[in-house]
PDB file of N, CA and C in Angstrom:
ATOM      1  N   UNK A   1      91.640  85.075  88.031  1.00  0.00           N
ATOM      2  CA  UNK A   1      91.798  86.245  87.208  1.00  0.00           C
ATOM      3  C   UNK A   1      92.004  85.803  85.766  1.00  0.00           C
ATOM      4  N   UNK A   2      91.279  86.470  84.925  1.00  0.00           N
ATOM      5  CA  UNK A   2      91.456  86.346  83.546  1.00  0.00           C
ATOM      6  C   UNK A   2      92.362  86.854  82.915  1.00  0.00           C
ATOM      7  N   UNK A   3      93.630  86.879  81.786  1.00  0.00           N
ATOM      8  CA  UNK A   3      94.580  87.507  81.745  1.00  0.00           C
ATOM      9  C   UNK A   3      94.241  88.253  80.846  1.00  0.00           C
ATOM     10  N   UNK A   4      94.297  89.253  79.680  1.00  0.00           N
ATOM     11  CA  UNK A   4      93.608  89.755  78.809  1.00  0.00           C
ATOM     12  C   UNK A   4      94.407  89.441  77.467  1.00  0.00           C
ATOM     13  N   UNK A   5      94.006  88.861  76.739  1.00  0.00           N
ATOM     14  CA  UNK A   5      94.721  88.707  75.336  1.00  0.00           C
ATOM     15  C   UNK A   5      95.705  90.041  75.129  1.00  0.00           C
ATOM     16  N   UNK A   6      95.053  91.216  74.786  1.00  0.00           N
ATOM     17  CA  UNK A   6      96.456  92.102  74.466  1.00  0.00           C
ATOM     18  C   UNK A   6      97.509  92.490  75.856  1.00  0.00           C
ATOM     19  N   UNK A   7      97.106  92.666  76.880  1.00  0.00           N
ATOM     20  CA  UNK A   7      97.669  92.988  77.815  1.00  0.00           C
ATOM     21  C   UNK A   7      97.753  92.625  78.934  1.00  0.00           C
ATOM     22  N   UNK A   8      98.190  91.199  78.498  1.00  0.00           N
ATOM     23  CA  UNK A   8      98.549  90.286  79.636  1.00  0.00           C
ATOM     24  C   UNK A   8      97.660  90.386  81.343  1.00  0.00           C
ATOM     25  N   UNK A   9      98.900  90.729  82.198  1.00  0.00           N
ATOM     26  CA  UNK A   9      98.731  90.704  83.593  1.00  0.00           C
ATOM     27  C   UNK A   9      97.956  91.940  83.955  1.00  0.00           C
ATOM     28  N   UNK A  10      97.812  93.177  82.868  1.00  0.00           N
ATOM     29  CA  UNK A  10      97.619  94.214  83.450  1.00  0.00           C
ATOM     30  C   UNK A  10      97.784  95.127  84.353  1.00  0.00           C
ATOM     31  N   UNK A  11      98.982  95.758  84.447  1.00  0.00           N
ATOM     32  CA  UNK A  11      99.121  96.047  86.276  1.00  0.00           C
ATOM     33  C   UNK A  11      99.159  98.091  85.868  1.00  0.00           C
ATOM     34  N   UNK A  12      98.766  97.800  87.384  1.00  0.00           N
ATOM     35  CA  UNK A  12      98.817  99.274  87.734  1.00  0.00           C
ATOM     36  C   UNK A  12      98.947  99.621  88.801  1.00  0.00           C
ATOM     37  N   UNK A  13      99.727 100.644  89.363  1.00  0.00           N
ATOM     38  CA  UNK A  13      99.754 100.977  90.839  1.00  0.00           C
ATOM     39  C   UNK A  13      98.445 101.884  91.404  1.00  0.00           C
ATOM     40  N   UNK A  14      98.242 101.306  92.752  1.00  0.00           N
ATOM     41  CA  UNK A  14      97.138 102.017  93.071  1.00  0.00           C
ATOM     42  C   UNK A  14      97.412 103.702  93.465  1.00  0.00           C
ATOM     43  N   UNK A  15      96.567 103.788  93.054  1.00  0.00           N
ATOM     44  CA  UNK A  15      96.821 105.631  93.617  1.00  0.00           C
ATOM     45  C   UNK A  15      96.079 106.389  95.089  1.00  0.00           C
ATOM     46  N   UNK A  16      96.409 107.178  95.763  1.00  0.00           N
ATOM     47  CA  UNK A  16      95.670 107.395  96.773  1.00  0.00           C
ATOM     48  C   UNK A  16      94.807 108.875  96.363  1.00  0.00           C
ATOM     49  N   UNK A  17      93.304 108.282  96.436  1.00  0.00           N
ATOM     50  CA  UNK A  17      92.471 109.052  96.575  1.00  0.00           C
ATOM     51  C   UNK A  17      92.706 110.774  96.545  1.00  0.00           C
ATOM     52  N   UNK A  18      93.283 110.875  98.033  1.00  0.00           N
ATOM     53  CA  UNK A  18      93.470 112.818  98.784  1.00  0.00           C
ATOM     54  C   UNK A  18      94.761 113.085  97.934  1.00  0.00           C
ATOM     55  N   UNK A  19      96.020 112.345  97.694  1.00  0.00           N
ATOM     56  CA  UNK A  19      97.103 113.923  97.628  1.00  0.00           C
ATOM     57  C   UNK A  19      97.653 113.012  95.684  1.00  0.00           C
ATOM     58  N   UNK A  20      97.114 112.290  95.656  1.00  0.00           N
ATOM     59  CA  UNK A  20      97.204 111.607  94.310  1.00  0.00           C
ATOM     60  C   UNK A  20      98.861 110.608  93.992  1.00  0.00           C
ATOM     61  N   UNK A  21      99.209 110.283  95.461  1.00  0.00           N
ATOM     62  CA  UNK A  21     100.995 109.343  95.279  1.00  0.00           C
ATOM     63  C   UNK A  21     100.464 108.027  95.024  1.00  0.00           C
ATOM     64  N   UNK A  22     101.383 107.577  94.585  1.00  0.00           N
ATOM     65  CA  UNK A  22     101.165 105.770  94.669  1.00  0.00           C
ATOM     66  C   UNK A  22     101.402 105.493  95.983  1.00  0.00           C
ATOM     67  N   UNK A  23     101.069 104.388  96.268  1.00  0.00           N
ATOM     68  CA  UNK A  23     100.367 103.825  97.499  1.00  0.00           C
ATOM     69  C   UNK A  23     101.285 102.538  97.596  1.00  0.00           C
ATOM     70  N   UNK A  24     102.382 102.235  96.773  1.00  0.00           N
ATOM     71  CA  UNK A  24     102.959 100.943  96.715  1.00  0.00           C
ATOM     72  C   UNK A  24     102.613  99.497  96.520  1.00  0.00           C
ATOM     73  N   UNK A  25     101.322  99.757  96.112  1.00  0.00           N
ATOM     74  CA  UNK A  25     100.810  98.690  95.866  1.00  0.00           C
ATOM     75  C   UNK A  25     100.311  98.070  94.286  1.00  0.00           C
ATOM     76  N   UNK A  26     100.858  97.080  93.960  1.00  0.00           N
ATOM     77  CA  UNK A  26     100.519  96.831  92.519  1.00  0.00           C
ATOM     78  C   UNK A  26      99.435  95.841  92.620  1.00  0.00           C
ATOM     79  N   UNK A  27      98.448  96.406  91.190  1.00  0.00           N
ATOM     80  CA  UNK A  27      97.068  95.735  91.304  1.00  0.00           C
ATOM     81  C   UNK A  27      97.082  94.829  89.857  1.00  0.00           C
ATOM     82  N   UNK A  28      97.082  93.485  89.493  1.00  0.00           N
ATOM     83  CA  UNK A  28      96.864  92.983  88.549  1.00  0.00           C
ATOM     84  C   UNK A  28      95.264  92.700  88.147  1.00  0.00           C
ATOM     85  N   UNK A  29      94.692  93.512  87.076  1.00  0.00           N
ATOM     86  CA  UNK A  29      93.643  93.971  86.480  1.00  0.00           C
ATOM     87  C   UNK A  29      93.200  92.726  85.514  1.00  0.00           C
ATOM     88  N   UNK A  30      94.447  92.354  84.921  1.00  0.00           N
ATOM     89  CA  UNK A  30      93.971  91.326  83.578  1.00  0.00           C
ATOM     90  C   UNK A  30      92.594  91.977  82.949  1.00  0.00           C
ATOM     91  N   UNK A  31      92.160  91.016  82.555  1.00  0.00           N
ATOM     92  CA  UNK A  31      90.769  91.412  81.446  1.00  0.00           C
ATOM     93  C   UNK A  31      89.797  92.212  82.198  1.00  0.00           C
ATOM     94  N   UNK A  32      89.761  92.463  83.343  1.00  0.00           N
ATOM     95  CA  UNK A  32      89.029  93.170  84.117  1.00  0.00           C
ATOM     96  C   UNK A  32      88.551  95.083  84.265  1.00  0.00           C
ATOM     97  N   UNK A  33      89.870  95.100  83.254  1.00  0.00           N
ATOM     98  CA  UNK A  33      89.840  96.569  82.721  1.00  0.00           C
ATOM     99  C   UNK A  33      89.788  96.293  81.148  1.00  0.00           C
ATOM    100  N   UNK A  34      89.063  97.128  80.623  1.00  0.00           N
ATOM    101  CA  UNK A  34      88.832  97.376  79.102  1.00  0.00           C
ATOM    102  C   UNK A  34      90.294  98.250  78.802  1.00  0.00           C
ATOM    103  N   UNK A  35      90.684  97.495  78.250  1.00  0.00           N
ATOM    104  CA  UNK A  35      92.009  98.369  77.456  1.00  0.00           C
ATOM    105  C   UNK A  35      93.294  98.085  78.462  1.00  0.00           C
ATOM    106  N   UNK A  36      94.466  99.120  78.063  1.00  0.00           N
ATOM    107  CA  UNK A  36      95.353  98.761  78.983  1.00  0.00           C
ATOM    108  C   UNK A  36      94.776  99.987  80.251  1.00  0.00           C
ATOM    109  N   UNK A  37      95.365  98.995  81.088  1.00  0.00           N
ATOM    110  CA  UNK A  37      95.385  99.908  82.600  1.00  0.00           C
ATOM    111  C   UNK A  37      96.363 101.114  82.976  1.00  0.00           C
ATOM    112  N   UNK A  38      96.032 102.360  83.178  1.00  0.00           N
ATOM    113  CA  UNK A  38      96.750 103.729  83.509  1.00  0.00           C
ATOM    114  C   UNK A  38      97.959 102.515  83.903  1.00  0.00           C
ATOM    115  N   UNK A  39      99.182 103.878  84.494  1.00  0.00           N
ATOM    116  CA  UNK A  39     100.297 103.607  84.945  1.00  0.00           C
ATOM    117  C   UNK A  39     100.224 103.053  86.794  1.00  0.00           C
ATOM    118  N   UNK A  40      98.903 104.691  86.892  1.00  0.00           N
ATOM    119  CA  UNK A  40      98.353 104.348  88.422  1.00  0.00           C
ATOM    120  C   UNK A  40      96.837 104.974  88.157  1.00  0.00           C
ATOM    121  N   UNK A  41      95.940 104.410  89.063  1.00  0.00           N
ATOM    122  CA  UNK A  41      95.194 104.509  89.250  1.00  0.00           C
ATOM    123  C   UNK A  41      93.904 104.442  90.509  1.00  0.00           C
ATOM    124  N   UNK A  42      93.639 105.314  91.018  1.00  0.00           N
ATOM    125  CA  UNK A  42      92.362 105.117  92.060  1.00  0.00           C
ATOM    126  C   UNK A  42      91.954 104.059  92.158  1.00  0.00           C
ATOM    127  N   UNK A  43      92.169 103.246  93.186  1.00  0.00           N
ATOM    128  CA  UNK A  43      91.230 101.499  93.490  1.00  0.00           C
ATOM    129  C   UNK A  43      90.275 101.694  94.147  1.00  0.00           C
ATOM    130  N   UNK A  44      90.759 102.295  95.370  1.00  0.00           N
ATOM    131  CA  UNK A  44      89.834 102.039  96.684  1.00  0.00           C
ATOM    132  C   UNK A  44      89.483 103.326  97.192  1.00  0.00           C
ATOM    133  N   UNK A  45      88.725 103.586  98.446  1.00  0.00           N
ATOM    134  CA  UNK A  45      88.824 105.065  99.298  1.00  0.00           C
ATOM    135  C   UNK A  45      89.238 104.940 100.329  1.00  0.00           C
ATOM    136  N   UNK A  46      90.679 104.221 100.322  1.00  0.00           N
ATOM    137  CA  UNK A  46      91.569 104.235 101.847  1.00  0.00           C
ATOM    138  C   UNK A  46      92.790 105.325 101.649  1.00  0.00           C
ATOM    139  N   UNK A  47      92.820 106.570 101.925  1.00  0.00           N
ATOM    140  CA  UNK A  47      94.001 106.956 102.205  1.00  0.00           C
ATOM    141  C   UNK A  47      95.582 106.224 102.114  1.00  0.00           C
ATOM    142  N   UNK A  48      96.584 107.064 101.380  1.00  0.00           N
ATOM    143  CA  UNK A  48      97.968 106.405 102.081  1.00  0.00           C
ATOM    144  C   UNK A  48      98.298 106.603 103.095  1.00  0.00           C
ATOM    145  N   UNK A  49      99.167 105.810 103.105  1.00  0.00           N
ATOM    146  CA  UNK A  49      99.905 106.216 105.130  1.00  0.00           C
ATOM    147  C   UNK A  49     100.022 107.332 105.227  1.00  0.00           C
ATOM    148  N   UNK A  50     100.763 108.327 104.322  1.00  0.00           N
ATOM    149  CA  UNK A  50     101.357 109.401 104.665  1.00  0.00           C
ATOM    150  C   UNK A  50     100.185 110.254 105.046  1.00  0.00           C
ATOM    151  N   UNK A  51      98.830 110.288 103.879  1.00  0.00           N
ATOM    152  CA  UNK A  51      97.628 111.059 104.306  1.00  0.00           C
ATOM    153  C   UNK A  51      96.935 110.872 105.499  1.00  0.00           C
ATOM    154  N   UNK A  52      97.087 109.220 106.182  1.00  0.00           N
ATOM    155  CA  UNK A  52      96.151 108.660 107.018  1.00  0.00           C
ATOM    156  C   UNK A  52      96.815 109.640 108.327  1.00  0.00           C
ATOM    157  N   UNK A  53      98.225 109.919 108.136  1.00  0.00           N
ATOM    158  CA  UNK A  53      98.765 110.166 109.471  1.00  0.00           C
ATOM    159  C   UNK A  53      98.505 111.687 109.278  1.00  0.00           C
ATOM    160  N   UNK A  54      98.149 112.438 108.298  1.00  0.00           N
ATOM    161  CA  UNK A  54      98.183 114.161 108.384  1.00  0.00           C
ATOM    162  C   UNK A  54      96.825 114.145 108.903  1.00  0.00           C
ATOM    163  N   UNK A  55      95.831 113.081 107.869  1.00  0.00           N
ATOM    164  CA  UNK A  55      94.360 113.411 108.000  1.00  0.00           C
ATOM    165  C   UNK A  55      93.776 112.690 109.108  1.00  0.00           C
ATOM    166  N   UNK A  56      93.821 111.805 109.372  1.00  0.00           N
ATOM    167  CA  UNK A  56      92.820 110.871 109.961  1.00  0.00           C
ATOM    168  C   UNK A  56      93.226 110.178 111.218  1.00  0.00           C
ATOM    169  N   UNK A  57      93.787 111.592 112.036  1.00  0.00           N
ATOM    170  CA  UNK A  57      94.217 111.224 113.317  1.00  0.00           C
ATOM    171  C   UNK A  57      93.851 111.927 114.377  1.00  0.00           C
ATOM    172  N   UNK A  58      93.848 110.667 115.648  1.00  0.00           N
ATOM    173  CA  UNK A  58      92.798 111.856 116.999  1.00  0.00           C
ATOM    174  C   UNK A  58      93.355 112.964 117.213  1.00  0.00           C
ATOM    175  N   UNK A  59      92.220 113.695 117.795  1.00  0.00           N
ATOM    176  CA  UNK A  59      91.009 113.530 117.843  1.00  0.00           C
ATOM    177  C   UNK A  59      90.557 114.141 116.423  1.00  0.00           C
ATOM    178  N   UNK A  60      91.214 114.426 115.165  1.00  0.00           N
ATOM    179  CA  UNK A  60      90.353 114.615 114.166  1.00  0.00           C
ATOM    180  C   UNK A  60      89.453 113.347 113.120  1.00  0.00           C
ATOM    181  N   UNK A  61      88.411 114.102 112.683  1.00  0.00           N
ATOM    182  CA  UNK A  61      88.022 113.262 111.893  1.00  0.00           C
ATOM    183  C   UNK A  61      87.806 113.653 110.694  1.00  0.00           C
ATOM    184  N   UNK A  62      87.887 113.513 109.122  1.00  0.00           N
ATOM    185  CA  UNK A  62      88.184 113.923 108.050  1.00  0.00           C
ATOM    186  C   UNK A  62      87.411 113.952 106.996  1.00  0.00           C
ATOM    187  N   UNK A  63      86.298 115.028 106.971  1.00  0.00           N
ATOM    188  CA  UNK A  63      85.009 114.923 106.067  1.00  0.00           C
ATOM    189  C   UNK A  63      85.288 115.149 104.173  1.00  0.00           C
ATOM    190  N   UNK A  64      85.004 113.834 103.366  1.00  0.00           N
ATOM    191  CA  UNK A  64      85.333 114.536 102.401  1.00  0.00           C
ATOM    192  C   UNK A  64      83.901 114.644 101.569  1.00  0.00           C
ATOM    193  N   UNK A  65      84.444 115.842 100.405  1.00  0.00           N
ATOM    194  CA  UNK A  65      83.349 115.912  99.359  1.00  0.00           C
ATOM    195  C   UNK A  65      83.160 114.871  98.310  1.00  0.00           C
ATOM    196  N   UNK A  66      81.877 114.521  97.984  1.00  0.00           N
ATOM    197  CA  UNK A  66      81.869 112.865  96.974  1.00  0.00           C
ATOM    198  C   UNK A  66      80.130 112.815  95.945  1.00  0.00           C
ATOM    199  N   UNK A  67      80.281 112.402  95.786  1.00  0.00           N
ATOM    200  CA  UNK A  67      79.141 112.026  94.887  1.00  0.00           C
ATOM    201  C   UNK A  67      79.094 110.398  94.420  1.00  0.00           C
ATOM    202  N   UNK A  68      78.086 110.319  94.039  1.00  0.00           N
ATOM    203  CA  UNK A  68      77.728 108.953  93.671  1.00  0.00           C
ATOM    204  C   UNK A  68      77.787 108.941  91.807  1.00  0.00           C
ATOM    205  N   UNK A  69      79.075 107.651  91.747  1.00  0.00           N
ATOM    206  CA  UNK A  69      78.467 107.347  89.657  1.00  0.00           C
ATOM    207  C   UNK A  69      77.236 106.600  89.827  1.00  0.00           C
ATOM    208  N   UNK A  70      77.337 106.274  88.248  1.00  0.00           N
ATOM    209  CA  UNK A  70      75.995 105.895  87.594  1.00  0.00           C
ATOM    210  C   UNK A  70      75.402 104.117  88.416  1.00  0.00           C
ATOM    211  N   UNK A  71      76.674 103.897  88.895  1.00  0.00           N
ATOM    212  CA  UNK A  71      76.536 102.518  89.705  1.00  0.00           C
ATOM    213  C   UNK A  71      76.432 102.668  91.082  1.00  0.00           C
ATOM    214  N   UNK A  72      76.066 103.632  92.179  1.00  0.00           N
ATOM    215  CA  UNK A  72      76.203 104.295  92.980  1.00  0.00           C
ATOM    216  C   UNK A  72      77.563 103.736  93.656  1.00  0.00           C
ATOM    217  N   UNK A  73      78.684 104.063  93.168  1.00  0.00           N
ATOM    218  CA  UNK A  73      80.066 103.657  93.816  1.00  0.00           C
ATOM    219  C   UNK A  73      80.573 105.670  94.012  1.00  0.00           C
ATOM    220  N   UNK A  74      80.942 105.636  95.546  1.00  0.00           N
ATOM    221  CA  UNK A  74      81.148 106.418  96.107  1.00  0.00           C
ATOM    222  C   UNK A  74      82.260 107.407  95.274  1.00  0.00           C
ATOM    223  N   UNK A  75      82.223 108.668  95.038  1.00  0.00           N
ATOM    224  CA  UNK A  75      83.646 109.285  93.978  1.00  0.00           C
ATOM    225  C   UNK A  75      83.738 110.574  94.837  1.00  0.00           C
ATOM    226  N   UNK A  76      85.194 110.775  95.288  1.00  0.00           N
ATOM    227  CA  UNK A  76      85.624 111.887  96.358  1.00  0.00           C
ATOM    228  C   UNK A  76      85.559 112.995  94.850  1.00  0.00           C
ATOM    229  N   UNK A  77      85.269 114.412  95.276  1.00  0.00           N
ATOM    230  CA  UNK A  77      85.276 115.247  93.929  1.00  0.00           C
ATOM    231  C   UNK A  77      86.300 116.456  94.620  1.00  0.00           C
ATOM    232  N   UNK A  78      87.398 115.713  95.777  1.00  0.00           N
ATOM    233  CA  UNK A  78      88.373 116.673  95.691  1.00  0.00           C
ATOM    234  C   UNK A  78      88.134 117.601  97.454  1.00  0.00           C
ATOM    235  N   UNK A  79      87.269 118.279  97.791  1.00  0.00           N
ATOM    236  CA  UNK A  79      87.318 118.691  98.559  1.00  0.00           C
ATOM    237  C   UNK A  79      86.920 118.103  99.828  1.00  0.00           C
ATOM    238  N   UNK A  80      87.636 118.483 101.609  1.00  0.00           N
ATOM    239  CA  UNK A  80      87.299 117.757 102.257  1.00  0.00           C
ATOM    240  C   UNK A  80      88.152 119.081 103.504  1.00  0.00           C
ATOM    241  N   UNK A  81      87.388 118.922 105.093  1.00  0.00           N
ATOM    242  CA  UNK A  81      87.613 119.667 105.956  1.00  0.00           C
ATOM    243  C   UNK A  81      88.007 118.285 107.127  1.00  0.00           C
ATOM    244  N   UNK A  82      88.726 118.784 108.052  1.00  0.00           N
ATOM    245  CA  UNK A  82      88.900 118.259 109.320  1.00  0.00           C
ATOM    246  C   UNK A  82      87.903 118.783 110.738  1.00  0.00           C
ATOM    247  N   UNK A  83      87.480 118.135 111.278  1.00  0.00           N
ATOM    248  CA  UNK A  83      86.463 118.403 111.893  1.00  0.00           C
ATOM    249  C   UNK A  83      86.977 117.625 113.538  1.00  0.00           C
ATOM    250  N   UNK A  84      87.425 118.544 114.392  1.00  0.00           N
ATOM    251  CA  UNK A  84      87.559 117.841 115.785  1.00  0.00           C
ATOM    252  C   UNK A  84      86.271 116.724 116.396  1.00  0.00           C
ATOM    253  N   UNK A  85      87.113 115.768 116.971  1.00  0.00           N
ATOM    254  CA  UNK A  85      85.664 114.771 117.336  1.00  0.00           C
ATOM    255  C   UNK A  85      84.572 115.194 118.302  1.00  0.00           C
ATOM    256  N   UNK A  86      84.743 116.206 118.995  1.00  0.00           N
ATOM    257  CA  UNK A  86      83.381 116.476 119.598  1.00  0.00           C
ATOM    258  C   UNK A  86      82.608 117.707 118.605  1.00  0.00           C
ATOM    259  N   UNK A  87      83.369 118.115 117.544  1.00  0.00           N
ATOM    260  CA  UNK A  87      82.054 118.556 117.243  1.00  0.00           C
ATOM    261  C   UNK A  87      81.236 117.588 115.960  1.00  0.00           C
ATOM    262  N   UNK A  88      82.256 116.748 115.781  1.00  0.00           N
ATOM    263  CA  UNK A  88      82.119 115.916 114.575  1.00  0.00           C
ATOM    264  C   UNK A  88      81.187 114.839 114.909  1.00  0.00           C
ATOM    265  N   UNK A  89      80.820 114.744 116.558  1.00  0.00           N
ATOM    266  CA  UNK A  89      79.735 113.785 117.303  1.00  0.00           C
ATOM    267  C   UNK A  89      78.379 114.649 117.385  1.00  0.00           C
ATOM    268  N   UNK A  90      78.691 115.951 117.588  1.00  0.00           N
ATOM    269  CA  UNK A  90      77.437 116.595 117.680  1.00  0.00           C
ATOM    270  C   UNK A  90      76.953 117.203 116.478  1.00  0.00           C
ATOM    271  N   UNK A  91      77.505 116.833 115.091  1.00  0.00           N
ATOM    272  CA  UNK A  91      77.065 117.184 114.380  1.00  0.00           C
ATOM    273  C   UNK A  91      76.239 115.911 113.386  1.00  0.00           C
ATOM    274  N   UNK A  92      77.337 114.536 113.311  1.00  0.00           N
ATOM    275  CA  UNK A  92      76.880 113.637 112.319  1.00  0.00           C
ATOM    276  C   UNK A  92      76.790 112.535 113.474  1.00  0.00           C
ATOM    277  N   UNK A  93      76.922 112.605 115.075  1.00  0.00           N
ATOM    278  CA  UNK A  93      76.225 111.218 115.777  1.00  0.00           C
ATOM    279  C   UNK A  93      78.193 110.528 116.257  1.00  0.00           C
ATOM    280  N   UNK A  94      77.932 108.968 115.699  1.00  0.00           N
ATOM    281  CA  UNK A  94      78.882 108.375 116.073  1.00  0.00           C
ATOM    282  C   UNK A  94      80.571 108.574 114.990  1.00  0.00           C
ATOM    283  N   UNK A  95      81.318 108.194 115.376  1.00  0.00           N
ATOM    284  CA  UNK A  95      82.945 108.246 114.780  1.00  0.00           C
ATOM    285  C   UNK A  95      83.062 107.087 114.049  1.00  0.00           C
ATOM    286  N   UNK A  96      83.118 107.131 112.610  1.00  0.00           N
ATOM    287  CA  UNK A  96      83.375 106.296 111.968  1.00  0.00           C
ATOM    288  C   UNK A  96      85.025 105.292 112.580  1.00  0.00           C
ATOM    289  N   UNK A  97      84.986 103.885 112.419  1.00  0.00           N
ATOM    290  CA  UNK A  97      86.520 103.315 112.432  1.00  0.00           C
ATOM    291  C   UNK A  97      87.177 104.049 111.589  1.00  0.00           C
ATOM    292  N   UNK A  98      87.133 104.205 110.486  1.00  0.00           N
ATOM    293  CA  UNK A  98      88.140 104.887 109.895  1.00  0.00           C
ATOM    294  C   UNK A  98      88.560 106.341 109.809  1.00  0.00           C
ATOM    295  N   UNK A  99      87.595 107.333 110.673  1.00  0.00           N
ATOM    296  CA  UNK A  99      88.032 108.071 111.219  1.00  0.00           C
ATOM    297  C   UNK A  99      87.426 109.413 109.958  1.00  0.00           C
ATOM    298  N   UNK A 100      86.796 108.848 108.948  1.00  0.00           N
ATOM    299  CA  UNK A 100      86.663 109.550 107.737  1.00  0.00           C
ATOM    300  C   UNK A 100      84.937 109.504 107.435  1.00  0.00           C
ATOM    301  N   UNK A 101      84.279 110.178 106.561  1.00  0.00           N
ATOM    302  CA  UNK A 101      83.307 110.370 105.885  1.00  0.00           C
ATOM    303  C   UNK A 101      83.535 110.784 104.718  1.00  0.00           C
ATOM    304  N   UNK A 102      82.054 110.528 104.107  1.00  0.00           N
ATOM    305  CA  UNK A 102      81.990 111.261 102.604  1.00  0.00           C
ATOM    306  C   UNK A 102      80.597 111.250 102.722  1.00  0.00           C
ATOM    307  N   UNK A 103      80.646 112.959 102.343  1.00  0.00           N
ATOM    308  CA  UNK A 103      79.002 113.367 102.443  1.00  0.00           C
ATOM    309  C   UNK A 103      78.968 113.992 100.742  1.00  0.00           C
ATOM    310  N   UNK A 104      77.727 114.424 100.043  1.00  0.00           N
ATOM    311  CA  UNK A 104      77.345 114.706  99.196  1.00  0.00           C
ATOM    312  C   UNK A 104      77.766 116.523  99.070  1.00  0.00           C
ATOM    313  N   UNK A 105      78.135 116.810  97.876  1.00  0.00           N
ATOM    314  CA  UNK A 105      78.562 118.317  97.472  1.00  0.00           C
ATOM    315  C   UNK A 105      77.621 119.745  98.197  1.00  0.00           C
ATOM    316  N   UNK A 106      76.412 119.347  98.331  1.00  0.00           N
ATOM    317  CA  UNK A 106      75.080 120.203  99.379  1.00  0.00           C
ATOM    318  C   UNK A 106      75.818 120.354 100.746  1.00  0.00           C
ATOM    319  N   UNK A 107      75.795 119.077 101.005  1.00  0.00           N
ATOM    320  CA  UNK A 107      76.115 118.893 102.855  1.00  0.00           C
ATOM    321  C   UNK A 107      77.457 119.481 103.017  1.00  0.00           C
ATOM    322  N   UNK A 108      78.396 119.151 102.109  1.00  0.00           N
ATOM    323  CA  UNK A 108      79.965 119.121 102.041  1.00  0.00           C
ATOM    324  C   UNK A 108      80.152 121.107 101.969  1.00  0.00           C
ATOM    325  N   UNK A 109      79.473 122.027 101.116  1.00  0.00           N
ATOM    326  CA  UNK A 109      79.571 123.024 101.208  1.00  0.00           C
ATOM    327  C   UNK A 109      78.466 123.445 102.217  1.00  0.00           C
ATOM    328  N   UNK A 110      77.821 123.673 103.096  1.00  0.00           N
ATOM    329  CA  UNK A 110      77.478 123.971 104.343  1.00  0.00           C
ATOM    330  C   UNK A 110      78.495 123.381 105.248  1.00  0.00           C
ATOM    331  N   UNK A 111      78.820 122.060 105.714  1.00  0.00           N
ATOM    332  CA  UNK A 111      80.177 122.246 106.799  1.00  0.00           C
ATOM    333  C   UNK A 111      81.251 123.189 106.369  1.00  0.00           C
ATOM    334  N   UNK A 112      81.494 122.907 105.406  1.00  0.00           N
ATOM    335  CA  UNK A 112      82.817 123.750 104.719  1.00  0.00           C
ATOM    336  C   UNK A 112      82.779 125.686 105.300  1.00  0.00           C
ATOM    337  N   UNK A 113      81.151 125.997 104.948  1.00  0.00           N
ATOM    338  CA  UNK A 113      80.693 127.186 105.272  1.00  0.00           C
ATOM    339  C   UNK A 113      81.079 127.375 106.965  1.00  0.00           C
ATOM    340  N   UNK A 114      80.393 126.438 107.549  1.00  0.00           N
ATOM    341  CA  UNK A 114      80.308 126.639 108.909  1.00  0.00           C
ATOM    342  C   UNK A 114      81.562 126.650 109.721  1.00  0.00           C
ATOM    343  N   UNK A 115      82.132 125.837 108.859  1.00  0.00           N
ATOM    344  CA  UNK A 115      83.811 125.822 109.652  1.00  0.00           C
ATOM    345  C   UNK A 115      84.691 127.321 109.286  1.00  0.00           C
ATOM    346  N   UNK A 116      84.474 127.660 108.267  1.00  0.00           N
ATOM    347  CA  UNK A 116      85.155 128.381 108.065  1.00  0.00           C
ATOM    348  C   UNK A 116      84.333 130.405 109.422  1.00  0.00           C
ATOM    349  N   UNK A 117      83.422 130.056 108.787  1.00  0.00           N
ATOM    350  CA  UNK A 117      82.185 131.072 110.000  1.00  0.00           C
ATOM    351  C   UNK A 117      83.322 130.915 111.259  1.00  0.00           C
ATOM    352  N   UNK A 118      83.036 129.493 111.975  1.00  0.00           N
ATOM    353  CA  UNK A 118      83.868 129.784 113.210  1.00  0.00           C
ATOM    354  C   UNK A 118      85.284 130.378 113.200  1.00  0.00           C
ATOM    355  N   UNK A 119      86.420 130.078 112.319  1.00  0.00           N
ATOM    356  CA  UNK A 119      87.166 129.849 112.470  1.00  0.00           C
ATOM    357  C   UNK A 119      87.576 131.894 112.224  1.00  0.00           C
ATOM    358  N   UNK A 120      87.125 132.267 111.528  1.00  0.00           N
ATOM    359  CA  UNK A 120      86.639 133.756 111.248  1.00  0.00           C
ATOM    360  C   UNK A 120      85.990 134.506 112.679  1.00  0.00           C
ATOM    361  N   UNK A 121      85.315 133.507 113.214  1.00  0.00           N
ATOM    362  CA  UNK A 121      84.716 134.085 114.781  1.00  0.00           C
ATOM    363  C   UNK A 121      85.907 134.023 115.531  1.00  0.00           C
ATOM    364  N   UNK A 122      86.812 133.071 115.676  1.00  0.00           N
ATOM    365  CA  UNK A 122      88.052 132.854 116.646  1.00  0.00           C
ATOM    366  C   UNK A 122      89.179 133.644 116.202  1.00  0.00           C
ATOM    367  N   UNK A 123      89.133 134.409 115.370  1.00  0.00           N
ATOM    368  CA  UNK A 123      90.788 135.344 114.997  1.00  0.00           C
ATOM    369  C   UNK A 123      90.054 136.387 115.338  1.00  0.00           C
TER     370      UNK A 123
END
């Protein structure tokens, strides 16, 4: 790691993706970020514990809304449904390990539609 002339070690806590807490984890950035680094910030697309255990547990599986940047690196844009695993097999095939997806804003508002259709059919 390179350290950055003005701002040393660079650190920042990672942030979690879905409910926006720190994640407890400190990330040393050094020169690797232009400027200084937020306080916290989005690293990865792993859930925190606390989300992994609301969202991403059997039999659910946890579809979120995302888009692609200019580097095609995956970006959640906030919205996302829970989807039981058998219909979540007959709709997108096999169960991810991590128990999660990210489909594109098109796809993401048609499930969103359809779930809500049923759930309107069952009351």
């Amino acid at each position: 790691m390179r350290v950055d002339k003005e701002h040393g070690l660079n650190p920042t806590i990672s942030q979690c993706f879905v409910c926006g807490g720190g994640k407890n984890d400190l990330a040393l950035l050094g020169s690797s970020y232009k400027g200084e680094a937020p306080m916290m910030m989005v690293l990865d697309l792993i859930p925190c514990d606390d989300c992994k255990k609301k969202l991403c547990t059997y039999p659910y599986v946890v579809v979120f809304e995302a888009r692609k940047d200019e580097k095609d690196n995956i970006v959640p844009v906030g919205g996302y449904v829970t989807i039981h695993e058998n219909d979540y097999t007959n709709i997108f095939g096999d169960i991810p390990k991590e128990r999660m997806l990210f489909v594109d804003s098109a796809v993401f508002v048609e499930l969103k539609k359809a779930v809500e259709d049923f759930i309107n059919k069952t009351n």
